[in-house]
Protein backbone atom coordinates (compact mmCIF):
# COMPACT_ATOMS: atom_id res chain seq x y z
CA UNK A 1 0.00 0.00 0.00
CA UNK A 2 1.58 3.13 -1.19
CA UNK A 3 0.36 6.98 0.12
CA UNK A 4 1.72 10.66 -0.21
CA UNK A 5 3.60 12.89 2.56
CA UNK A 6 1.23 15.65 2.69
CA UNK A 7 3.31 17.69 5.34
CA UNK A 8 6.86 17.93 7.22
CA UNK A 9 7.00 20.42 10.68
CA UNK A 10 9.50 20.89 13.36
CA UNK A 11 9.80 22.59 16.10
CA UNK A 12 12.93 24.86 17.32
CA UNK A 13 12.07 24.72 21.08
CA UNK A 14 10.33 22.10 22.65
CA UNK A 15 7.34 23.96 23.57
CA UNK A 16 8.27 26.26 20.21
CA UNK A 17 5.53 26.89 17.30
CA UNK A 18 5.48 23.92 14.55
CA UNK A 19 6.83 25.20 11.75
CA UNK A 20 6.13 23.54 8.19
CA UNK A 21 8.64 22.44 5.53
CA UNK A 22 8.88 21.78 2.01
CA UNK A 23 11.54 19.42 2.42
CA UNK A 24 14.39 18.41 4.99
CA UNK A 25 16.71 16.05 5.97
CA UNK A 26 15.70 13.20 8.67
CA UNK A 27 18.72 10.81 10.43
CA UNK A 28 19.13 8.41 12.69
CA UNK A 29 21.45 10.65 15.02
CA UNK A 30 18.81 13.91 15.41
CA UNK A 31 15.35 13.10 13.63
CA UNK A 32 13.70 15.71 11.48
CA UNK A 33 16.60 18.34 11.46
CA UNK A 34 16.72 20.85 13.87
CA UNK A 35 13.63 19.58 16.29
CA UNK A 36 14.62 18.90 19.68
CA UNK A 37 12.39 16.19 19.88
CA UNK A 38 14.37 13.88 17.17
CA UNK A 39 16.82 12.13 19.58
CA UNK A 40 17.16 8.54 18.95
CA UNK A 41 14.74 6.39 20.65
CA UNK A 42 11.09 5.42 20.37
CA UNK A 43 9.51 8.83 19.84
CA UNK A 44 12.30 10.59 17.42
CA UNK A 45 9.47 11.06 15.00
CA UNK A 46 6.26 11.67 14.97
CA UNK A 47 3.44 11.12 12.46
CA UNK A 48 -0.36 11.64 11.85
CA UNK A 49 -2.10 10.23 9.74
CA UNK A 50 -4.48 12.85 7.68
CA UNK A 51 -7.54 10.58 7.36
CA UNK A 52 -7.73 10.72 11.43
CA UNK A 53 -6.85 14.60 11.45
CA UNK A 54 -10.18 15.04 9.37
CA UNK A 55 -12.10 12.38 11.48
CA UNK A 56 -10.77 14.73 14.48
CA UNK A 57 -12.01 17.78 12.50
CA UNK A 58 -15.90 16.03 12.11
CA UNK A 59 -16.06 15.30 15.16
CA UNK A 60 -14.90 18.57 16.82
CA UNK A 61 -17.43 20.31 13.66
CA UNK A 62 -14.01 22.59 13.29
CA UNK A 63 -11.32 21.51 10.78
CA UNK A 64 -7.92 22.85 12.50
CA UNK A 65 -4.38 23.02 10.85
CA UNK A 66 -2.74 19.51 11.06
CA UNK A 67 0.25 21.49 13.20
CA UNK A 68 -1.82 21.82 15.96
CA UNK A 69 -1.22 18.49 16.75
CA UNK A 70 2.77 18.93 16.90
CA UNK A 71 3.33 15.66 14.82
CA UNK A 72 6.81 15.58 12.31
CA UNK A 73 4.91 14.21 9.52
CA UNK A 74 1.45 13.96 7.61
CA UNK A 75 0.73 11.54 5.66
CA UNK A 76 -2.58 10.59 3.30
CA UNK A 77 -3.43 7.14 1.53
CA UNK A 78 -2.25 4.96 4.26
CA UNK A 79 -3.62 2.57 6.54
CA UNK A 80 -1.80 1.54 9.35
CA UNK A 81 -2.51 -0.44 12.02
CA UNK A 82 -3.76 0.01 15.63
CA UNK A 83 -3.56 -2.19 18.21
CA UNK A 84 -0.84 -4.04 16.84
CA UNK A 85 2.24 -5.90 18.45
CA UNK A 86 3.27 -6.74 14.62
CA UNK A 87 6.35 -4.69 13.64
CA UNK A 88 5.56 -1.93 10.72
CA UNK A 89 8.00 0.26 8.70
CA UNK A 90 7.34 3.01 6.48
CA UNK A 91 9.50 4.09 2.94
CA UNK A 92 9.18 7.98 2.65
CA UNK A 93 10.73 9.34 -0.76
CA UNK A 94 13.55 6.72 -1.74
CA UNK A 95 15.63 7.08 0.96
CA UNK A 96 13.93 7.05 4.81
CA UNK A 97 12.77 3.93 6.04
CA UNK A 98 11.01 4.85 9.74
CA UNK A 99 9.85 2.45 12.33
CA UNK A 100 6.47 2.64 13.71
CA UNK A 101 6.60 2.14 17.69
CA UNK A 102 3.46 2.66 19.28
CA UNK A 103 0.12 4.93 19.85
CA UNK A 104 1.01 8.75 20.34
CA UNK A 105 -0.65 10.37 23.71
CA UNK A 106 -2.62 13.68 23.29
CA UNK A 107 -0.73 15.77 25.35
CA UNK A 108 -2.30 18.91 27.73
CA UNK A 109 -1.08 21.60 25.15
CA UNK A 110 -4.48 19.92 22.84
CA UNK A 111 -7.07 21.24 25.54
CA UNK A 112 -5.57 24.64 25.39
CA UNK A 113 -6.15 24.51 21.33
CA UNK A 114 -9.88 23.45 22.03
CA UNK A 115 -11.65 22.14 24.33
CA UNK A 116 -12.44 18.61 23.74
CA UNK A 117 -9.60 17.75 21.33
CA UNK A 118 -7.44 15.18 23.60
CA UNK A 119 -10.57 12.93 24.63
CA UNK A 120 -11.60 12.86 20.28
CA UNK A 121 -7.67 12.60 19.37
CA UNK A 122 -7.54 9.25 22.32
CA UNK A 123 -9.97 7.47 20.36
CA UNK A 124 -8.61 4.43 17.96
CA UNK A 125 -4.73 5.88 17.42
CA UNK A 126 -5.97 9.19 15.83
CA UNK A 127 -3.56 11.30 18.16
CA UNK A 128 -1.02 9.71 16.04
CA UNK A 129 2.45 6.91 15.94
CA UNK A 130 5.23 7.73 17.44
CA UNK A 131 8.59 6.10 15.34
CA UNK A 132 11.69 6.17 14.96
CA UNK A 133 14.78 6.16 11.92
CA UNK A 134 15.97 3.12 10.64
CA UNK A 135 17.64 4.79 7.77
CA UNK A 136 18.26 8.64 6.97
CA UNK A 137 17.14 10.02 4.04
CA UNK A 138 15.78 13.40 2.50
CA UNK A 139 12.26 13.65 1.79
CA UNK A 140 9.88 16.77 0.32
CA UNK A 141 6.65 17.03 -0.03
CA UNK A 142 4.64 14.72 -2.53
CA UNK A 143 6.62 12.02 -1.43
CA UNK A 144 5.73 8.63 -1.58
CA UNK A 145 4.84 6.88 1.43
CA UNK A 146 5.34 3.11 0.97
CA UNK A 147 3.99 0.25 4.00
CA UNK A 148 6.76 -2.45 4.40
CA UNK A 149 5.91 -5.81 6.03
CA UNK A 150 9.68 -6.43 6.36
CA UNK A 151 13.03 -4.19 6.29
CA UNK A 152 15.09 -4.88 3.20
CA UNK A 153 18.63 -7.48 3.60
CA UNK A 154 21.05 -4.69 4.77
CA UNK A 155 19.00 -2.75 7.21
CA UNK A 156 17.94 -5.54 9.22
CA UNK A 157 20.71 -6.06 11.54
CA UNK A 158 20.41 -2.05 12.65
CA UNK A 159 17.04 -2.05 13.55
């Protein structure tokens, strides 16, 4: 199953503005350059997916800018899954294969957006997956978003 990056943000202060990006770099050492947040571990990157942002948006009746939910990435066309002990990776562009590692937790800043927002976002993984890099790589917007069941010959030792 193949989808489209639809949007790249960062932060440059933890509690900083999101700030949206054409295009950037993404490693394993420092996640989506310059955010604070991309040191290695579970939660380097984070992604929504836009089909849940808009199922947010119906069920708040206001549609809000995907960066109010402070995630890395947005991406359409994708299913993943929820509820799931089964590793997942993701392809973005040619070059940056992510891992997915668990549910994303609305955190308090959502209330102060809108009321209501946290308790819609906790319902069925719609606050988002938090991941991590298994292999840098630049990516833009348009990319291609590509679901792997299994991490190709040379990366599997890393992850």
């Amino acid at each position: 199953m193949s989808g489209e990056l639809k949007g790249i943000a960062r932060r440059e202060a933890i509690m900083g503005p999101m700030i949206e990006l054409e295009e950037t770099m993404v490693t394993r050492e420092s996640g989506v350059a310059c955010d604070p947040r991309g040191q290695p571990g579970p939660r380097q990157v984070s992604l929504l997916l836009e089909r849940d942002w808009h199922e947010v948006g119906f069920e708040m009746r206001r549609q809000l800018p995907w960066t109010v939910r402070r995630a890395n990435l947005l991406v359409a066309g994708i299913e993943l899954p929820i509820y799931s002990y089964e590793p997942c990776w993701l392809r973005i562009g040619t070059e940056l294969i992510i891992s997915i590692n668990g549910e994303m937790a609305p955190c308090w800043r959502m209330e102060s957006v809108q009321e209501g927002l946290s308790g819609v976002l906790a319902l069925d993984w719609r606050c988002g997956r938090i991941c991590s890099v298994v292999q840098s790589g630049f990516i833009k917007m348009g990319d291609s978003v590509e679901s792997l069941n299994e991490l190709p010959e040379d990366l599997k030792s890393i992850d």
